[in-house]
C-alpha atoms as a PDB file:
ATOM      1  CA  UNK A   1      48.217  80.181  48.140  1.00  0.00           C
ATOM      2  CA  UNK A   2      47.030  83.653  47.401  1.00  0.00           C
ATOM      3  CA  UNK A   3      44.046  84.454  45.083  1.00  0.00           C
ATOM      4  CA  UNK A   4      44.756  87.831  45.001  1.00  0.00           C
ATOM      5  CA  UNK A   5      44.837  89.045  41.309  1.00  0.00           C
ATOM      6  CA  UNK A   6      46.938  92.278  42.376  1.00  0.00           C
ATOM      7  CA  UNK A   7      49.215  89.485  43.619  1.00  0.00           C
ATOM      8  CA  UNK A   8      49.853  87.960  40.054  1.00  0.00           C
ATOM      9  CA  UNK A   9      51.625  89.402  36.928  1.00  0.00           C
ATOM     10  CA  UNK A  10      49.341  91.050  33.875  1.00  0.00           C
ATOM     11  CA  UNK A  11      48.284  88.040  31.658  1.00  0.00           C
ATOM     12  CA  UNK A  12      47.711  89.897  28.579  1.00  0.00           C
ATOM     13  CA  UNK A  13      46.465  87.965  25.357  1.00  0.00           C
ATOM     14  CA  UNK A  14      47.017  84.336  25.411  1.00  0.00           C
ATOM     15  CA  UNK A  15      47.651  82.602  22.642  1.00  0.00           C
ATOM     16  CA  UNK A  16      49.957  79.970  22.947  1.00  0.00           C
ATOM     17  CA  UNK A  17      47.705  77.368  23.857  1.00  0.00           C
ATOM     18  CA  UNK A  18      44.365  76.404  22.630  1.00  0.00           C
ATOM     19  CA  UNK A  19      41.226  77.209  24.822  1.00  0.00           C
ATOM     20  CA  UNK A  20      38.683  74.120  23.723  1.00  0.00           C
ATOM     21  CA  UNK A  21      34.900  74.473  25.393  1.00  0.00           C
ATOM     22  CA  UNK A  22      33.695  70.864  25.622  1.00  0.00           C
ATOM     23  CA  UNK A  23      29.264  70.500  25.314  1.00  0.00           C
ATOM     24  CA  UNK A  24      27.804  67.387  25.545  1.00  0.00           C
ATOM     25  CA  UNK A  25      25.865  66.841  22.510  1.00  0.00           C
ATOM     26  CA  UNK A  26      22.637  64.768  22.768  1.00  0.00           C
ATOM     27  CA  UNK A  27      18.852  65.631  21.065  1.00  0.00           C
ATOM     28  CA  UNK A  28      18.050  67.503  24.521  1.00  0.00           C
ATOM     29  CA  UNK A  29      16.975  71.278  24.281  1.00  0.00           C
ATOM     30  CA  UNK A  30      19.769  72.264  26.602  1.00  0.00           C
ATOM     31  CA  UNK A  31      22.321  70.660  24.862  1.00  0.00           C
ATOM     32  CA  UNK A  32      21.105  73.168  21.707  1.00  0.00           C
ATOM     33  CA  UNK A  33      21.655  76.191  24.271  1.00  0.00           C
ATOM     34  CA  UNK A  34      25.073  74.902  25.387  1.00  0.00           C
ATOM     35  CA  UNK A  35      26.207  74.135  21.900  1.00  0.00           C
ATOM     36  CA  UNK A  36      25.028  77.796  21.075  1.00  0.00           C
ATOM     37  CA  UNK A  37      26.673  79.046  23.357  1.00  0.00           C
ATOM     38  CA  UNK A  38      30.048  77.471  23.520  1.00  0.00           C
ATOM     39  CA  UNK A  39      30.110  77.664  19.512  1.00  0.00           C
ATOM     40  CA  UNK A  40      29.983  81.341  19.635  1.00  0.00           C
ATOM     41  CA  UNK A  41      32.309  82.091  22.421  1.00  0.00           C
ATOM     42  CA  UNK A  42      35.069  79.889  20.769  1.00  0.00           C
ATOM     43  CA  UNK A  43      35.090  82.195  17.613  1.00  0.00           C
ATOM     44  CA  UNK A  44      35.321  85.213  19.096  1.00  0.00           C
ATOM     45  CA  UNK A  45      38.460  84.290  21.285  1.00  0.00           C
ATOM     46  CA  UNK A  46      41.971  83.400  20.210  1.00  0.00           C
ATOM     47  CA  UNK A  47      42.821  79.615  19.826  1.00  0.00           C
ATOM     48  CA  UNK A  48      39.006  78.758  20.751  1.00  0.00           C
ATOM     49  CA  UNK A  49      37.967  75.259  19.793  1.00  0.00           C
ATOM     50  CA  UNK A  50      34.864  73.235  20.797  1.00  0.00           C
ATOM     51  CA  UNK A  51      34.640  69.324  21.566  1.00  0.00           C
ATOM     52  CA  UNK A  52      31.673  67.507  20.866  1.00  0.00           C
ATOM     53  CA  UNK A  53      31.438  64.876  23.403  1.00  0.00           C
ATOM     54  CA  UNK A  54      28.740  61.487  23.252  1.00  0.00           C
ATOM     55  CA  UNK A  55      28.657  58.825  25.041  1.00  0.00           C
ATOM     56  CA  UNK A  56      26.762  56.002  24.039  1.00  0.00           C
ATOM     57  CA  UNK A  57      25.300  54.097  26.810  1.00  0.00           C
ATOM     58  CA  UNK A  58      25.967  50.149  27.091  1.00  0.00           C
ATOM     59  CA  UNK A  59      23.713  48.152  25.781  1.00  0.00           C
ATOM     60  CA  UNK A  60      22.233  45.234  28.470  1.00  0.00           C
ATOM     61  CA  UNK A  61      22.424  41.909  26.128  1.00  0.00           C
ATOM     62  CA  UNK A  62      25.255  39.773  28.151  1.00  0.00           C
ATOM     63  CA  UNK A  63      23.420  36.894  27.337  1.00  0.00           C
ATOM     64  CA  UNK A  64      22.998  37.875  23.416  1.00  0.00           C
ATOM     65  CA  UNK A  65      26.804  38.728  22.300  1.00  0.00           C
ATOM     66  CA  UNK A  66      26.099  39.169  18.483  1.00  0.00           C
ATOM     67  CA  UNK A  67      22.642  41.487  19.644  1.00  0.00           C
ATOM     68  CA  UNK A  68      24.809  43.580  22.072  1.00  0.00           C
ATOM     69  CA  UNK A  69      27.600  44.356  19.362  1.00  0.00           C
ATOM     70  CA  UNK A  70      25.131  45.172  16.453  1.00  0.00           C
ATOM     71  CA  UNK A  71      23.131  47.541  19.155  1.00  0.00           C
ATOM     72  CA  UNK A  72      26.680  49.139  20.464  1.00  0.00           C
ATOM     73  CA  UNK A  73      28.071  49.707  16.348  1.00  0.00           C
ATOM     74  CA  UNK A  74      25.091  51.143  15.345  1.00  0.00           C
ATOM     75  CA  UNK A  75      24.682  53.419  18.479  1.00  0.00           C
ATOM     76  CA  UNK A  76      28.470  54.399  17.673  1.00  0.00           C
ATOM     77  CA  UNK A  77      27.958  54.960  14.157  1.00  0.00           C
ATOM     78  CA  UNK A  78      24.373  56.888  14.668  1.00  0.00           C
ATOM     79  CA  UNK A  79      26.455  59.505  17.810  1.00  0.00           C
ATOM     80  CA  UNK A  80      28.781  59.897  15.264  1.00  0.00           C
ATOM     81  CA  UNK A  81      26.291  60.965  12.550  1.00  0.00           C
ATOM     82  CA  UNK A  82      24.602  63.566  14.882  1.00  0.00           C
ATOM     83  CA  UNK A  83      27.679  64.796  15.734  1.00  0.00           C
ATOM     84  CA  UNK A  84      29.043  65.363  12.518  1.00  0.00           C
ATOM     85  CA  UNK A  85      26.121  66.986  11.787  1.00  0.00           C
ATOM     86  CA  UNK A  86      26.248  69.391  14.461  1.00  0.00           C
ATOM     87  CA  UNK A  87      30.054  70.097  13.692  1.00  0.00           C
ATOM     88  CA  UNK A  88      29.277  71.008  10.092  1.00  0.00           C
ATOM     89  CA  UNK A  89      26.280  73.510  11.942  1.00  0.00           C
ATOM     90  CA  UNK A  90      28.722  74.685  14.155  1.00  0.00           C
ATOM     91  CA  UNK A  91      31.081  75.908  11.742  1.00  0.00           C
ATOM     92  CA  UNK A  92      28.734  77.834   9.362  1.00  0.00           C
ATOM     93  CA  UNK A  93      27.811  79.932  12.410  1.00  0.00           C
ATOM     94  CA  UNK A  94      30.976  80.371  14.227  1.00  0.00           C
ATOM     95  CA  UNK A  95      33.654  79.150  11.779  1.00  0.00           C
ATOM     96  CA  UNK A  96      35.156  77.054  14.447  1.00  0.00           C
ATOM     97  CA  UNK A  97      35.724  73.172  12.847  1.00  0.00           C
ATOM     98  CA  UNK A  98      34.770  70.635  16.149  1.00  0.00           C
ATOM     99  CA  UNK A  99      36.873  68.464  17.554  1.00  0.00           C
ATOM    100  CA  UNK A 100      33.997  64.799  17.721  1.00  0.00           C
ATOM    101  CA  UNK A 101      34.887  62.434  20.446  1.00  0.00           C
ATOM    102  CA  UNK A 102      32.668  59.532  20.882  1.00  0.00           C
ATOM    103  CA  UNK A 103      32.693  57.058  23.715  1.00  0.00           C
ATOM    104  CA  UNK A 104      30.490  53.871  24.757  1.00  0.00           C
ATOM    105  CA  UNK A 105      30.367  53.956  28.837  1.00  0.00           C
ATOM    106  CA  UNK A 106      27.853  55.764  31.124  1.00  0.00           C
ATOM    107  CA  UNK A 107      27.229  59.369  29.781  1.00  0.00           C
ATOM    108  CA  UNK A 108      28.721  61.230  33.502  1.00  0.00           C
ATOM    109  CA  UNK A 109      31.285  58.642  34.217  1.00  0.00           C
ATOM    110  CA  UNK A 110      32.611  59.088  30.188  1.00  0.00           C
ATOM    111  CA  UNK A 111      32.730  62.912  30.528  1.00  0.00           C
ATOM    112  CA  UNK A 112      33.995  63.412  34.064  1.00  0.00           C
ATOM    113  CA  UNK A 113      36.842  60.999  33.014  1.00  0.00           C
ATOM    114  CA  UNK A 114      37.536  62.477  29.435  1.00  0.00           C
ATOM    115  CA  UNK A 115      37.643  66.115  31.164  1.00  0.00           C
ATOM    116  CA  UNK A 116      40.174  64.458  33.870  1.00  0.00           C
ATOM    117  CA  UNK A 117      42.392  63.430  30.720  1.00  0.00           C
ATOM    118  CA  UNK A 118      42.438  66.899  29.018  1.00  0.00           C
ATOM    119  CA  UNK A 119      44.947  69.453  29.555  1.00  0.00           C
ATOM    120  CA  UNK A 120      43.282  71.831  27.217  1.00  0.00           C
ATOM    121  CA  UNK A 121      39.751  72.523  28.494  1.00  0.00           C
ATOM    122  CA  UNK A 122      39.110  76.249  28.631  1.00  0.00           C
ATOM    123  CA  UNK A 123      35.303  74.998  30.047  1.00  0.00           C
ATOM    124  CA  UNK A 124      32.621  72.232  30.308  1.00  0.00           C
ATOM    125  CA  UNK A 125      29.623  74.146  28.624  1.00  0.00           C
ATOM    126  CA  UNK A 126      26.277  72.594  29.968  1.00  0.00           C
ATOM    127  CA  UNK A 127      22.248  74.221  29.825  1.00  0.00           C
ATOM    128  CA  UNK A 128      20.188  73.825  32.821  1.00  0.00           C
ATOM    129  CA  UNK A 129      16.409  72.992  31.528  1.00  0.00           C
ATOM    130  CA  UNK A 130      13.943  76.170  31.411  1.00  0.00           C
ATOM    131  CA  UNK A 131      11.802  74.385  34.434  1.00  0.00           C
ATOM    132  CA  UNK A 132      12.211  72.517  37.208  1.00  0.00           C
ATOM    133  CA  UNK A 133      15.179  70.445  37.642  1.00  0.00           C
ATOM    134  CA  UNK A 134      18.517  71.692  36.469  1.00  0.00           C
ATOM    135  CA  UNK A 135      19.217  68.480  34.623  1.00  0.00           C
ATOM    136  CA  UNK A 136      21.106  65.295  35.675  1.00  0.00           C
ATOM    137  CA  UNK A 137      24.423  66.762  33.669  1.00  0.00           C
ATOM    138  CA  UNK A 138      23.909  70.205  35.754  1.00  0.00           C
ATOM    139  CA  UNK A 139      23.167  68.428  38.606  1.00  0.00           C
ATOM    140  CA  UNK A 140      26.444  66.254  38.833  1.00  0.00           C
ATOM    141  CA  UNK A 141      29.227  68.283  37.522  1.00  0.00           C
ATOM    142  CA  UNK A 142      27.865  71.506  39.430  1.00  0.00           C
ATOM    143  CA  UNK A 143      28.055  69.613  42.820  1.00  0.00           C
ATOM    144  CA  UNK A 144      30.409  68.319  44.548  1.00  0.00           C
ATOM    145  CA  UNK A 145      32.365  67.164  41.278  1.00  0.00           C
ATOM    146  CA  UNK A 146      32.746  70.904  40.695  1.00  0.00           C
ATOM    147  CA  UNK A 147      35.584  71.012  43.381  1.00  0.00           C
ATOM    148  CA  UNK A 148      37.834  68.990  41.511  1.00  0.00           C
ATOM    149  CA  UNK A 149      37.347  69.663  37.812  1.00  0.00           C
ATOM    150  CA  UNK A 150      40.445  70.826  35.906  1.00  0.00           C
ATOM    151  CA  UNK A 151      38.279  73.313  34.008  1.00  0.00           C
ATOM    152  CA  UNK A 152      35.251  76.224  34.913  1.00  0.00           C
ATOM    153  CA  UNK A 153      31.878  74.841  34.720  1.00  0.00           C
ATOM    154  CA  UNK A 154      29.606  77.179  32.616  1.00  0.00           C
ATOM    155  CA  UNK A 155      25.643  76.317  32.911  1.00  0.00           C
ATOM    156  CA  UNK A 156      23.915  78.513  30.432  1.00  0.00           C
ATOM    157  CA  UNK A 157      20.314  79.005  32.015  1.00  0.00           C
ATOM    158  CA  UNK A 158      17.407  77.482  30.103  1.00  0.00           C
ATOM    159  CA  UNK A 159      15.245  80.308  29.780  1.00  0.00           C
ATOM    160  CA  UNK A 160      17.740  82.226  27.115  1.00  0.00           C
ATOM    161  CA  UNK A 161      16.771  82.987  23.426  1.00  0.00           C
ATOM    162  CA  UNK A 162      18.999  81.945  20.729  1.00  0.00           C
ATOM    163  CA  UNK A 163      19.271  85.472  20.011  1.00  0.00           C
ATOM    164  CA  UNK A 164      20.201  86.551  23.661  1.00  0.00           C
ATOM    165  CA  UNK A 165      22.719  83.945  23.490  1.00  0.00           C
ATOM    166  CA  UNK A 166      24.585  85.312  20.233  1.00  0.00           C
ATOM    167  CA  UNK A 167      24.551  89.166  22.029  1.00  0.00           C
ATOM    168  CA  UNK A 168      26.301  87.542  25.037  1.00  0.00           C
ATOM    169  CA  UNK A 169      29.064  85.625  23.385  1.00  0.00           C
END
């Protein structure tokens, strides 16, 4: 296989297929960054889209069916709230209407497996945390998951301004 761009035909603009970022969307600083981020650079490029993605942890009530399922619908119901929310945000500032996809699993496991099923990922979009640890997101997907991702991994560092993110995208 050769990498060599000289090697490969001129691309030119693309346009026949949609180019969706997907952030992870939770109450975390970072995921504001990433959803900054990946909101602005899918309106300024041709067929950009962004995917909200939530997962909604399990809850641990085997022994209490009727507790478990109330605790799981509302924890459904409240993901999809935020994220609805956030889509409506998302468009007044980039004019791009999110794609919401909600799932009930372990948050890593959910989103490695979702980005497995897509064939139209342009990115995964995350924010590593402005100190210290990168972030257990960061941390897994920039690994040795990386290797075998379908899509780029962009980690937005956690230091950035709002505004420096809008003069980079």
């Amino acid at each position: 296989m050769t990498t060599d761009i000289a090697d490969h035909r001129s691309l030119g603009p693309i346009s026949d297929h949609p180019r969706n970022f997907v952030v992870v969307v939770d109450e975390s600083e970072e995921a504001q960054l990433a959803i900054r981020f990946a909101s602005g650079r899918a309106g300024h490029i041709v067929g950009g889209g962004i995917i909200l993605f939530h997962a909604v942890a399990p809850g641990d009530f085997q022994h209490w069916k009727a507790v478990a399922d109330r605790m799981r619908d509302e924890g459904l119901s409240q993901a999809q709230a935020m994220l609805e929310d956030v889509a409506a945000r998302i468009y007044a500032y980039s004019g791009v209407k999110p794609e919401i996809v909600v799932r009930e699993g372990p948050p890593k496991e959910e989103l490695h497996k979702f980005i497995k099923e897509r064939q139209d990922l342009f990115a995964l979009v995350l924010a590593a945390s402005a100190g210290g640890e990168p972030g257990p997101l960061v941390d897994y997907f920039s690994g040795p998951m990386a290797a075998n991702l379908p899509c780029p991994v962009v980690i937005v560092p956690g230091t950035l301004e709002p505004e420096t993110i809008d003069r980079l995208v």
